[in-house]
N, C-alpha and C. Protein backbone atom coordinates (compact mmCIF):
# COMPACT_ATOMS: atom_id res chain seq x y z
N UNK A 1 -51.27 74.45 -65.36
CA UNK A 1 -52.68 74.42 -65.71
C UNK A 1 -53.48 74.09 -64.47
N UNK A 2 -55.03 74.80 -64.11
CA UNK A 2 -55.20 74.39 -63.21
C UNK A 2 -55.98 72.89 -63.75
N UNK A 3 -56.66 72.68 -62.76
CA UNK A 3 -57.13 71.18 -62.60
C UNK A 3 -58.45 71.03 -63.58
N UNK A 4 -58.47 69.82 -64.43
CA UNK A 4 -59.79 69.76 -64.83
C UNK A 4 -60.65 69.05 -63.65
N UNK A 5 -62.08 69.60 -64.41
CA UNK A 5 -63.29 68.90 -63.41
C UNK A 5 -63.76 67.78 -64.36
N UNK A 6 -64.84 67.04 -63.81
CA UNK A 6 -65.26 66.18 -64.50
C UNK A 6 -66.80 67.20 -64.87
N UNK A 7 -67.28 66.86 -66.11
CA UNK A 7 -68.79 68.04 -66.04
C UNK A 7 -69.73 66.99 -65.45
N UNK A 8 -70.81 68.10 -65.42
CA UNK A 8 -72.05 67.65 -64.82
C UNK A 8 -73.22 67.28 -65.77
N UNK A 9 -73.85 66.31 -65.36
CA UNK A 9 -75.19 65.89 -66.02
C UNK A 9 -76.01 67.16 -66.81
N UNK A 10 -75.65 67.95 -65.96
CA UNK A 10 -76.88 69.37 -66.25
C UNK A 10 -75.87 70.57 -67.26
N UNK A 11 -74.48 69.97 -67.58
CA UNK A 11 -74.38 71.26 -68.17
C UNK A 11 -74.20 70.54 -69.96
N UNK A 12 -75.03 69.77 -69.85
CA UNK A 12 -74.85 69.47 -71.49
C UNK A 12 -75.18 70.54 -72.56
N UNK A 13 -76.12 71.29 -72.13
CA UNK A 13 -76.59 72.65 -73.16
C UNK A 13 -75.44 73.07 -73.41
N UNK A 14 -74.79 73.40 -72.19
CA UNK A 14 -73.51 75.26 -71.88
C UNK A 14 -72.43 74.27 -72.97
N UNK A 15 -72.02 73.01 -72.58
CA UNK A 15 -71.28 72.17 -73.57
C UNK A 15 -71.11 72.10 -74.93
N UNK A 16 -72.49 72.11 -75.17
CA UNK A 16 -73.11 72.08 -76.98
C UNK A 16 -72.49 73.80 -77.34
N UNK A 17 -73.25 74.07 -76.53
CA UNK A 17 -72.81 75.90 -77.26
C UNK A 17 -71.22 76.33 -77.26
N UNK A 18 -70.95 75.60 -76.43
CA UNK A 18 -69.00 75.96 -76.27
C UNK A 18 -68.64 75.08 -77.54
N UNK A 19 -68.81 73.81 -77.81
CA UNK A 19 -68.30 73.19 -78.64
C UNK A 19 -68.96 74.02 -80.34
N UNK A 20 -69.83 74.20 -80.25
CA UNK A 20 -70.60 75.15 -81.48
C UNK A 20 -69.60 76.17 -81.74
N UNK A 21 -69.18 76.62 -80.65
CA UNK A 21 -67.84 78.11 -81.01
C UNK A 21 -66.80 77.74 -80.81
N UNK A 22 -66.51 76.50 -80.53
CA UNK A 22 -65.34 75.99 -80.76
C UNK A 22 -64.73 75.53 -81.91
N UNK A 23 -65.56 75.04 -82.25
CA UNK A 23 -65.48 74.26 -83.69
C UNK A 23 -66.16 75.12 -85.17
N UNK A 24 -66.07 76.55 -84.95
CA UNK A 24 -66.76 76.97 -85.99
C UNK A 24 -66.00 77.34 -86.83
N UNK A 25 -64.63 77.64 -86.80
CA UNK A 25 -63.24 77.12 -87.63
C UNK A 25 -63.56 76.00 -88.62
N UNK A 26 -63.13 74.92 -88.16
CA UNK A 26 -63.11 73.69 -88.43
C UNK A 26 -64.66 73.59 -89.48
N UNK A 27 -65.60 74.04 -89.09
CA UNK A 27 -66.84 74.12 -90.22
C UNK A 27 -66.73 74.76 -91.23
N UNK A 28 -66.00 75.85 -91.09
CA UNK A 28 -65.71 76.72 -92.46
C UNK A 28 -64.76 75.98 -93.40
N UNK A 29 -63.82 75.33 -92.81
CA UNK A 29 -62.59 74.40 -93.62
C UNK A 29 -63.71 73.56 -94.00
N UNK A 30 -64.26 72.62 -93.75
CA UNK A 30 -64.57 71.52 -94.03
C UNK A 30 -65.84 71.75 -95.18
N UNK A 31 -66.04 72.58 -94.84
CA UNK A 31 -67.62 73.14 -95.57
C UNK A 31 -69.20 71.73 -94.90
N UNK A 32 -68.49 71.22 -93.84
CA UNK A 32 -69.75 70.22 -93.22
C UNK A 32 -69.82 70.73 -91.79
N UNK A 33 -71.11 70.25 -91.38
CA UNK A 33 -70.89 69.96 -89.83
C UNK A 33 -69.96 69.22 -89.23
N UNK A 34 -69.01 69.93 -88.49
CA UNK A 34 -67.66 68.76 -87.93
C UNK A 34 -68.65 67.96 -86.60
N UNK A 35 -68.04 66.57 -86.57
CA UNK A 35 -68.84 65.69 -86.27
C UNK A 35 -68.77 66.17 -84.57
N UNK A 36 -68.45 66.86 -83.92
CA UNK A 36 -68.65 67.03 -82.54
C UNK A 36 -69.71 67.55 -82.19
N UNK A 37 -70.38 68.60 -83.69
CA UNK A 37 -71.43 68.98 -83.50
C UNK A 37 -72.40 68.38 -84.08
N UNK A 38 -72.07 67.10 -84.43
CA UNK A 38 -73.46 66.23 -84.30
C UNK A 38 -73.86 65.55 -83.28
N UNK A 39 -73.50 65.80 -82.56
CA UNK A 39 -73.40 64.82 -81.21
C UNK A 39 -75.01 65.37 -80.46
N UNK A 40 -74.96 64.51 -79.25
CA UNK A 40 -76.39 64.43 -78.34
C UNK A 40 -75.33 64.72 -76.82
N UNK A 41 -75.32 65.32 -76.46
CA UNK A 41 -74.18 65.99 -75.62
C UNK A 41 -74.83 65.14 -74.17
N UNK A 42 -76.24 64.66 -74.24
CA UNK A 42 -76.62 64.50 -72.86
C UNK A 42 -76.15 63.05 -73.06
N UNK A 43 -76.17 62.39 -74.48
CA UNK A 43 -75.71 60.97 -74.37
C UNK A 43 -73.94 61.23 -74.02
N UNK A 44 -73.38 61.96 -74.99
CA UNK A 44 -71.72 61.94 -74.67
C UNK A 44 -71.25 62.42 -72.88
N UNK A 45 -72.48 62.87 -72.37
CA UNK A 45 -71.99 62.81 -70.57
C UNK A 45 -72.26 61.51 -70.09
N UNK A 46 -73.07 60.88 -70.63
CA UNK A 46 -73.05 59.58 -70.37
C UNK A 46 -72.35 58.68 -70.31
N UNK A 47 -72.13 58.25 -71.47
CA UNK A 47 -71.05 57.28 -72.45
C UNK A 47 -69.51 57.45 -72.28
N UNK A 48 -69.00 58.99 -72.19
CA UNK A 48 -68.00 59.61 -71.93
C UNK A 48 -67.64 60.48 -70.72
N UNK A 49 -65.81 60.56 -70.78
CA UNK A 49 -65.81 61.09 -69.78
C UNK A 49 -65.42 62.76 -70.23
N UNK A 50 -65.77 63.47 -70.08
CA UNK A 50 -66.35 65.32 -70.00
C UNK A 50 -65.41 65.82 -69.33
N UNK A 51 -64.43 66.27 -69.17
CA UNK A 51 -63.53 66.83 -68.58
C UNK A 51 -63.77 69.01 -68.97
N UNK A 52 -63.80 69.38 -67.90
CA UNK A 52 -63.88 70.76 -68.27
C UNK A 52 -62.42 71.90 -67.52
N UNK A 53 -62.44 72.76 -68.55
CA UNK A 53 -61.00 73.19 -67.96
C UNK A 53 -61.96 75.23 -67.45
N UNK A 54 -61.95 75.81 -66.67
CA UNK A 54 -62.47 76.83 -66.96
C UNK A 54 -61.35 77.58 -66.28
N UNK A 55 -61.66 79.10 -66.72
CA UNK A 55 -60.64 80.36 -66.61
C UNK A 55 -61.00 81.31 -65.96
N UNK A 56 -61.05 82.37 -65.08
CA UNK A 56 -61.41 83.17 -64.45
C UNK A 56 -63.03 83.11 -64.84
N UNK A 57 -63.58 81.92 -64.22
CA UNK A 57 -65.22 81.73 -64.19
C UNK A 57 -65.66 81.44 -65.26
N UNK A 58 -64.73 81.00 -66.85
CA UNK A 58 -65.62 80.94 -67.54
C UNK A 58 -65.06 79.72 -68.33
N UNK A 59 -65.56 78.99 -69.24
CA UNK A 59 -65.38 78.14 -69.98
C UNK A 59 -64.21 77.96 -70.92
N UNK A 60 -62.89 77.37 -70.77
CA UNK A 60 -62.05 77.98 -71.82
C UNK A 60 -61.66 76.28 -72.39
N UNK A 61 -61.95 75.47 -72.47
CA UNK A 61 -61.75 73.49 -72.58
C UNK A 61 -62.22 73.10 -72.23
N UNK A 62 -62.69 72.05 -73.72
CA UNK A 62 -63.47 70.84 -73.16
C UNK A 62 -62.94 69.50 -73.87
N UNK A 63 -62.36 68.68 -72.73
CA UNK A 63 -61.97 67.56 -73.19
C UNK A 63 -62.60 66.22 -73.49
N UNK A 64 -62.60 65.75 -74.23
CA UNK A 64 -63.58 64.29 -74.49
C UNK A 64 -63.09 63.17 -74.22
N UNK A 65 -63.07 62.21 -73.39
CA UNK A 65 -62.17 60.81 -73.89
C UNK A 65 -63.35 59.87 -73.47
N UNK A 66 -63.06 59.03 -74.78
CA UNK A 66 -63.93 57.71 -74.64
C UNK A 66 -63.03 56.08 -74.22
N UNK A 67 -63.35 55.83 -72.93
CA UNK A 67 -62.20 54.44 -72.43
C UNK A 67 -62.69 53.53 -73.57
N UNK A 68 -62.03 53.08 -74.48
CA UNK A 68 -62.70 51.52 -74.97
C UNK A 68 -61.70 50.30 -74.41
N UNK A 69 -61.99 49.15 -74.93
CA UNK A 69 -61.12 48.08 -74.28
C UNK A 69 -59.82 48.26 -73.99
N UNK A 70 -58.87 48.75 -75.60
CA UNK A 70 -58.02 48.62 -75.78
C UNK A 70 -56.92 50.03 -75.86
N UNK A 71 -58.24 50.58 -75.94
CA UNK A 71 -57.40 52.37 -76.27
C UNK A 71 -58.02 53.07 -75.41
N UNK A 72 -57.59 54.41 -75.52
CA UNK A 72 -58.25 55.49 -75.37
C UNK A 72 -58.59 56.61 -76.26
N UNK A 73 -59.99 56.59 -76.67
CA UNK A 73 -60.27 57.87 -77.96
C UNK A 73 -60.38 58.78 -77.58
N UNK A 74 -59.91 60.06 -77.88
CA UNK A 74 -59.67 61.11 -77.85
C UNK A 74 -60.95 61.73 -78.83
N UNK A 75 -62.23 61.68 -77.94
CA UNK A 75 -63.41 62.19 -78.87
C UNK A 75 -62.99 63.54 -79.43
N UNK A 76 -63.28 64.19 -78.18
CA UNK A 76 -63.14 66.12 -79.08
C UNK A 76 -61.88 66.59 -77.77
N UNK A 77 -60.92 67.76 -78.36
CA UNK A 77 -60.30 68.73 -77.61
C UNK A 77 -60.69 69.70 -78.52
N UNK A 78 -61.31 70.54 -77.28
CA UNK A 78 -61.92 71.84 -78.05
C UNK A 78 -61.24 73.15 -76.73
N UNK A 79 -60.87 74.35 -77.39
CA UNK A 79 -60.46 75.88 -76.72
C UNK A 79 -61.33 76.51 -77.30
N UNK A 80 -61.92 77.45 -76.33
CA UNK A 80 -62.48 78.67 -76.72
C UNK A 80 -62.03 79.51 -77.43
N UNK A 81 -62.50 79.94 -78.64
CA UNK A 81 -61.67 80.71 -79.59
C UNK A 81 -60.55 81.67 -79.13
N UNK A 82 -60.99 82.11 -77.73
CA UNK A 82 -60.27 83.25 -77.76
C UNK A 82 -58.92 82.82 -76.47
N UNK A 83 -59.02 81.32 -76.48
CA UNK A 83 -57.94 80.71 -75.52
C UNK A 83 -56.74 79.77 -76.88
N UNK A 84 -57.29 80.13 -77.82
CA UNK A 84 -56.27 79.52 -78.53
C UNK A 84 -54.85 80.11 -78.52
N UNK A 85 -53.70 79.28 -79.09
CA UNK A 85 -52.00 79.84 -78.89
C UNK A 85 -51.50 80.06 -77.69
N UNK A 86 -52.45 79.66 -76.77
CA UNK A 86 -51.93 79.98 -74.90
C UNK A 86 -51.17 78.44 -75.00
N UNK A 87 -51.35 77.67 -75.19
CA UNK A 87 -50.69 76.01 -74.88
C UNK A 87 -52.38 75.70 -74.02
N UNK A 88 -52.86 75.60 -74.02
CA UNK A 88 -54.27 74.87 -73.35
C UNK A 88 -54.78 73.67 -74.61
N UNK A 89 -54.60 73.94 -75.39
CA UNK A 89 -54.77 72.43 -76.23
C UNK A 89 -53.63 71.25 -76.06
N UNK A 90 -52.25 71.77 -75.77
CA UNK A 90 -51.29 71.31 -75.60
C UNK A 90 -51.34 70.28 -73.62
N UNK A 91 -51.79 71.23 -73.35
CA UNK A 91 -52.45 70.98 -72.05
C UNK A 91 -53.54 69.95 -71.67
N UNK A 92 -54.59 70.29 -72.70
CA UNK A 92 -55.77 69.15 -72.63
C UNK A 92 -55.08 67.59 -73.27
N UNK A 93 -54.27 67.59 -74.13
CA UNK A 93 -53.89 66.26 -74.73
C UNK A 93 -52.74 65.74 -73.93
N UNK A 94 -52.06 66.60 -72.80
CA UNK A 94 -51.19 65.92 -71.90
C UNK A 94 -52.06 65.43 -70.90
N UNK A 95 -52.90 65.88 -70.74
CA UNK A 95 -54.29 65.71 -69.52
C UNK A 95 -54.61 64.07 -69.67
N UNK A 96 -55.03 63.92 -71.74
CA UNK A 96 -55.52 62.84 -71.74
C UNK A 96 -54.45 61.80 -71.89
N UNK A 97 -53.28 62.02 -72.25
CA UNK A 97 -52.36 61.13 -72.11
C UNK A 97 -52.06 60.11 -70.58
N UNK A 98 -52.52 61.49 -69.54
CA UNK A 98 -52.14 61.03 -68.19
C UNK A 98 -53.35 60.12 -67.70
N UNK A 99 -54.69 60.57 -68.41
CA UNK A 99 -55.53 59.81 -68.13
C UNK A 99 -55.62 58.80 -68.50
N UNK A 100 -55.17 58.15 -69.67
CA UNK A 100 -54.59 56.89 -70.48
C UNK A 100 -54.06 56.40 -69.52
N UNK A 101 -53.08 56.71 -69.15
CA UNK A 101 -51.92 56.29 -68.19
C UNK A 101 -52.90 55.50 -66.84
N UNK A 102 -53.49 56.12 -66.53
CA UNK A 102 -54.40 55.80 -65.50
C UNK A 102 -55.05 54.55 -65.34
N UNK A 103 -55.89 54.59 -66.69
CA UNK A 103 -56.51 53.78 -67.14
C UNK A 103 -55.98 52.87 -67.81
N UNK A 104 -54.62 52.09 -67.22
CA UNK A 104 -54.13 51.13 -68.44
C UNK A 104 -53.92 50.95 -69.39
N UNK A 105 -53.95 52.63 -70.18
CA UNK A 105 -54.19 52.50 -71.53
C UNK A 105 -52.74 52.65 -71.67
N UNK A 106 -51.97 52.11 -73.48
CA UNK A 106 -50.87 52.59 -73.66
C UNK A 106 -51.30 53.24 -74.87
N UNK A 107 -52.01 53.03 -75.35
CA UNK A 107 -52.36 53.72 -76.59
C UNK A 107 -53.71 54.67 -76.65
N UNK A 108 -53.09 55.71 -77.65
CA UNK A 108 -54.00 56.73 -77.57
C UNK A 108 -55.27 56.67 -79.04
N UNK A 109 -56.02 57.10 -79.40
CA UNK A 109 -56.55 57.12 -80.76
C UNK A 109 -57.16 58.65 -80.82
N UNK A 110 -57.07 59.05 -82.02
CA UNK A 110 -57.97 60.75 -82.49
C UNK A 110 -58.42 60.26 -83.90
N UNK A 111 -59.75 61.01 -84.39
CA UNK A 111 -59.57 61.32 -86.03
C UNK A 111 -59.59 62.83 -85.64
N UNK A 112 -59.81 62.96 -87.10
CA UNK A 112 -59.76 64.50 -87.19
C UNK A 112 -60.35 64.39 -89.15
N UNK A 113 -60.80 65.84 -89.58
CA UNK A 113 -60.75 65.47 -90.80
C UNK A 113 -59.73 66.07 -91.64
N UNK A 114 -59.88 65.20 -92.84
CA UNK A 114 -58.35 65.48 -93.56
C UNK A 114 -58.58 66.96 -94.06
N UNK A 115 -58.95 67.44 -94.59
CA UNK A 115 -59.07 69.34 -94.34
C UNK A 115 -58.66 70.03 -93.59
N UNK A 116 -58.90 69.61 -92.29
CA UNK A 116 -58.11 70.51 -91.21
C UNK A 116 -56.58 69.98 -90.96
N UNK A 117 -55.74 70.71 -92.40
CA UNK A 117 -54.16 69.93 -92.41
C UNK A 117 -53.19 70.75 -90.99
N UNK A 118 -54.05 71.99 -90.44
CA UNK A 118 -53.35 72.09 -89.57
C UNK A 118 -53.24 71.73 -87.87
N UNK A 119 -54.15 70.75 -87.87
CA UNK A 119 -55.15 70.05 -87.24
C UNK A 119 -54.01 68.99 -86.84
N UNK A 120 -53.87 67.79 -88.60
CA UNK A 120 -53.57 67.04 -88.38
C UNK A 120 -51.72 67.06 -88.21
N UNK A 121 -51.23 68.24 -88.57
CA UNK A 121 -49.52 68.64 -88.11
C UNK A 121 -49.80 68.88 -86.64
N UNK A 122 -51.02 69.37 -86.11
CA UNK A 122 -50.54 69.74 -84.68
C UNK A 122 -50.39 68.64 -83.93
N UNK A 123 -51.02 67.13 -84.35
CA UNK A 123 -51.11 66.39 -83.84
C UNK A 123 -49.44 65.28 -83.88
N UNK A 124 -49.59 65.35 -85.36
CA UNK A 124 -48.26 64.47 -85.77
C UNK A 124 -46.75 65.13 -84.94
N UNK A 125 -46.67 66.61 -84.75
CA UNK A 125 -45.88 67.64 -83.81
C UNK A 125 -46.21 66.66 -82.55
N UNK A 126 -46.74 66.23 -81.95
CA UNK A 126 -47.17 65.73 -80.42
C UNK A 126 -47.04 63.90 -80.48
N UNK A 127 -46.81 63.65 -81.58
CA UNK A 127 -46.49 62.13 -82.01
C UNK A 127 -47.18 61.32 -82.38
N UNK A 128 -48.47 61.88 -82.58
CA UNK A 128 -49.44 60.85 -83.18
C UNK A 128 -49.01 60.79 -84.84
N UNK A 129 -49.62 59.35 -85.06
CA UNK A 129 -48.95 59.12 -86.65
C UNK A 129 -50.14 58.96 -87.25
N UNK A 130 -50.53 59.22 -88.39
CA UNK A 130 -52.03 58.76 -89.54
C UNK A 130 -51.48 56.92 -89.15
N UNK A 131 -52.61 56.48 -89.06
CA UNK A 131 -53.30 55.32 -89.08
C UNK A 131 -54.18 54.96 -90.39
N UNK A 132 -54.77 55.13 -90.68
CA UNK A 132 -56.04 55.17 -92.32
C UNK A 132 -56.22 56.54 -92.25
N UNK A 133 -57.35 56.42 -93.48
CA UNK A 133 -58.12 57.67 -93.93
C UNK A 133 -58.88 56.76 -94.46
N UNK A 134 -60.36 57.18 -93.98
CA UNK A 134 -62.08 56.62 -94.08
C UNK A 134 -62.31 57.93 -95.12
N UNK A 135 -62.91 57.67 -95.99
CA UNK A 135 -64.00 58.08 -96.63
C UNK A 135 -65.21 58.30 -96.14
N UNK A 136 -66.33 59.18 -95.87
CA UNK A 136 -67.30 59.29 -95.70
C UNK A 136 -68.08 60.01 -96.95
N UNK A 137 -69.26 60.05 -96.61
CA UNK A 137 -70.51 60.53 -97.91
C UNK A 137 -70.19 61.72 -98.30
N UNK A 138 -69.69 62.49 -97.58
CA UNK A 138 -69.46 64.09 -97.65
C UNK A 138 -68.15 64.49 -96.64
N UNK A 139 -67.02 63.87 -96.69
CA UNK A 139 -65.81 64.28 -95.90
C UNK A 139 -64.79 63.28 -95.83
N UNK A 140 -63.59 62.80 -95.63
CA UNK A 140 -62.49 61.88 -95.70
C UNK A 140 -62.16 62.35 -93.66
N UNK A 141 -61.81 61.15 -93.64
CA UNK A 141 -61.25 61.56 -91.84
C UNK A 141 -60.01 60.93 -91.51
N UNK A 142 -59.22 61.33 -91.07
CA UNK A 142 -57.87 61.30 -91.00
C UNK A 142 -57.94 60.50 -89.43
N UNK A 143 -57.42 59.02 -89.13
CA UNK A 143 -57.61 58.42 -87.64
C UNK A 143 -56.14 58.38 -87.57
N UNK A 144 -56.03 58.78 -86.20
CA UNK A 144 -54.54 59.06 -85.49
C UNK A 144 -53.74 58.31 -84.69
N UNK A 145 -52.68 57.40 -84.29
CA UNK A 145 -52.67 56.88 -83.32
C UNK A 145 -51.15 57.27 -82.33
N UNK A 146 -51.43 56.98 -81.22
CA UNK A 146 -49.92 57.04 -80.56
C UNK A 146 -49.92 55.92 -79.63
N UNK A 147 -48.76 55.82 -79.28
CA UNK A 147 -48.27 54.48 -78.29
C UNK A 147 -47.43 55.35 -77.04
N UNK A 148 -48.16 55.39 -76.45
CA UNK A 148 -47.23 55.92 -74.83
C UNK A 148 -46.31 55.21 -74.35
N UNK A 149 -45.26 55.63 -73.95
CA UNK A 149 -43.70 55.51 -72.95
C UNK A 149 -44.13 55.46 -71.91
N UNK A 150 -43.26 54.13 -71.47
CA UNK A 150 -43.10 53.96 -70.27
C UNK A 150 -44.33 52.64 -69.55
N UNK A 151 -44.40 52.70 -68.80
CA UNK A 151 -45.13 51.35 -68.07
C UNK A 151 -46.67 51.52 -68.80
């Protein structure tokens, strides 16, 4: 894989719209707005770290991770529809594992919602285990966790 970048202040728009067609799957399952696209993209360059993966010039991953004290959240991994089944999701969550690693973290965290059941096998396949399931007003969310090997 080549290298992610970190994004830029200025590409929060191009961000929103990638994640909009990224996630427009995941909206049809759920029948809601999946929560990545509720977001304020100029606050999540802020707050978070933006990792971008691109492909012959164009946008094909966008990785999310939020450092908190104790973990590392795994806001959004999103592929461009038409980069899915290559291993580039497989790719972005080894990315953030290593960035964990980095960052002292040993543990990882994701939700996801419980609707997207193939969502939450791709994850449990990679070793994350269900942690709870939250209820919300209009959706149930499935929170994920893993514990990394090694130092």
């Amino acid at each position: 894989m080549n290298e992610l970048r970190h994004a830029r202040a200025d590409e929060a728009e191009g961000i929103a719209a990638f994640q909009r067609a990224a996630y427009q799957r995941n909206r049809t399952v759920l029948g809601v707005e999946p929560i990545p696209l509720q977001a304020n993209y100029t606050k999540i360059l802020r707050d978070c770290e933006v990792w971008l993966y691109e492909h012959d010039g164009k946008l094909a991953g966008v990785l999310i991770l939020e450092p908190r004290l104790d973990d590392l959240l795994i806001w959004s991994v999103a592929t461009a529809p038409d980069a899915r089944g290559v291993g580039l999701g497989n790719n972005l969550l080894a990315a953030a594992e290593t960035r964990a690693r980095e960052l002292g973290r040993r543990t990882m965290r994701l939700y996801t919602g419980e609707l997207l059941v193939d969502n939450v096998a791709w994850y449990q396949r990679r070793g994350y285990a269900i942690e709870r399931v939250d209820a919300m007003s209009d959706r149930r969310i499935v929170h994920m966790k893993k514990t990394l090997e090694g130092d």
